[in-house]
Protein backbone atom coordinates (compact mmCIF):
# COMPACT_ATOMS: atom_id res chain seq x y z
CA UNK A 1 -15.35 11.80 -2.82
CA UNK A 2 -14.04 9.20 -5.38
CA UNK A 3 -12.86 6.19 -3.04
CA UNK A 4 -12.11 2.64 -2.97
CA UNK A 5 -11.18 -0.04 -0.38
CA UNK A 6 -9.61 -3.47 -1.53
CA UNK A 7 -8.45 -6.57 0.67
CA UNK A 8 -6.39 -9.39 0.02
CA UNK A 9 -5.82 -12.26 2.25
CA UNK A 10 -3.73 -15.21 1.44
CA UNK A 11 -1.24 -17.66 3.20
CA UNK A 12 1.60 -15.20 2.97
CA UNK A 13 0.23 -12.09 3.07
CA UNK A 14 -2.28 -9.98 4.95
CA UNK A 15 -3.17 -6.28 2.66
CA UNK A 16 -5.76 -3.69 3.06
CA UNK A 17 -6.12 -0.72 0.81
CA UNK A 18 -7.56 2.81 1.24
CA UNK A 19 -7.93 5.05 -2.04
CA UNK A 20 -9.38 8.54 -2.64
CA UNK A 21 -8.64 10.09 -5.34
CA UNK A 22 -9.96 13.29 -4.47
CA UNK A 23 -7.23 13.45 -1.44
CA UNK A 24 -4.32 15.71 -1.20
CA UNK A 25 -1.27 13.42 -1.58
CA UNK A 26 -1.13 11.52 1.76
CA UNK A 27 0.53 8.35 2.10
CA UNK A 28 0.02 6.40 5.63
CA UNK A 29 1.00 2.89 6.60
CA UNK A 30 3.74 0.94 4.34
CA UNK A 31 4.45 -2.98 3.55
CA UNK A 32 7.92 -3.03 5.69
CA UNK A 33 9.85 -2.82 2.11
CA UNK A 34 11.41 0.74 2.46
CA UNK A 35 12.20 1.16 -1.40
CA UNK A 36 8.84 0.27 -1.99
CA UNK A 37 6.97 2.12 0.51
CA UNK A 38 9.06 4.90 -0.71
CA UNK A 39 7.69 4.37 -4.41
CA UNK A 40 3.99 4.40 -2.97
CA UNK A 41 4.54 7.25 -1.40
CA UNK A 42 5.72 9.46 -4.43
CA UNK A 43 3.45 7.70 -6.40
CA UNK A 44 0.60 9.33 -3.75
CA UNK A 45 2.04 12.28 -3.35
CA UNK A 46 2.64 13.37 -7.10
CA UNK A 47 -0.57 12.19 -8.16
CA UNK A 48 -2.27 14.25 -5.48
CA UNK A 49 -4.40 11.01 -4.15
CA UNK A 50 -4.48 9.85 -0.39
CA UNK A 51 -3.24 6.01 -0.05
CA UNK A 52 -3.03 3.99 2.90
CA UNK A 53 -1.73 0.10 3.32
CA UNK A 54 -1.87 -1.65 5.59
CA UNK A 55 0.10 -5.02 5.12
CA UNK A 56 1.58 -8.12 7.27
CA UNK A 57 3.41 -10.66 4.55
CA UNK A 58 6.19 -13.25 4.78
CA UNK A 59 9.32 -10.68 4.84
CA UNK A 60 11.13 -12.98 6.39
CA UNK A 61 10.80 -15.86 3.25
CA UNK A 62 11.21 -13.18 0.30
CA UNK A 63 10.00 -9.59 -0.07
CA UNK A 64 8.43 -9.91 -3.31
CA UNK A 65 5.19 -11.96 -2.13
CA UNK A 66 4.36 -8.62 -0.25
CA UNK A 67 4.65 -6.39 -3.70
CA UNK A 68 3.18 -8.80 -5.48
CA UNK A 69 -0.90 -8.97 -3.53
């Protein structure tokens, strides 16, 4: 299987990465931004990959810290 793991820590966020591109369309964990958890997930699930996040950021500052790492 075609897979990949990435991690990103900095002083507002906290994100892990799964990716197989062999998978079946599976999307597990989420950022705590529903729009854009929403996004990853039909992003997963049309382009029949599995992708799971795992993420702690600074939602309570601004959002956009999260979707950018």
């Amino acid at each position: 299987m075609r897979m990949a793991e990435v991690s990103r820590r900095t002083f507002e966020t906290d994100i892990e990465v799964r990716f197989c591109l062999d998978g079946s369309g599976d999307f597990k964990g989420g950022t705590g931004i529903g729009f854009f958890d929403h996004m990853l997930e039909a992003f997963a699930r049309h382009g029949f990959f599995d992708l799971e996040v795992k993420c702690k950021g600074d939602l309570e500052v601004d959002g956009h810290h999260t979707v950018e790492d």
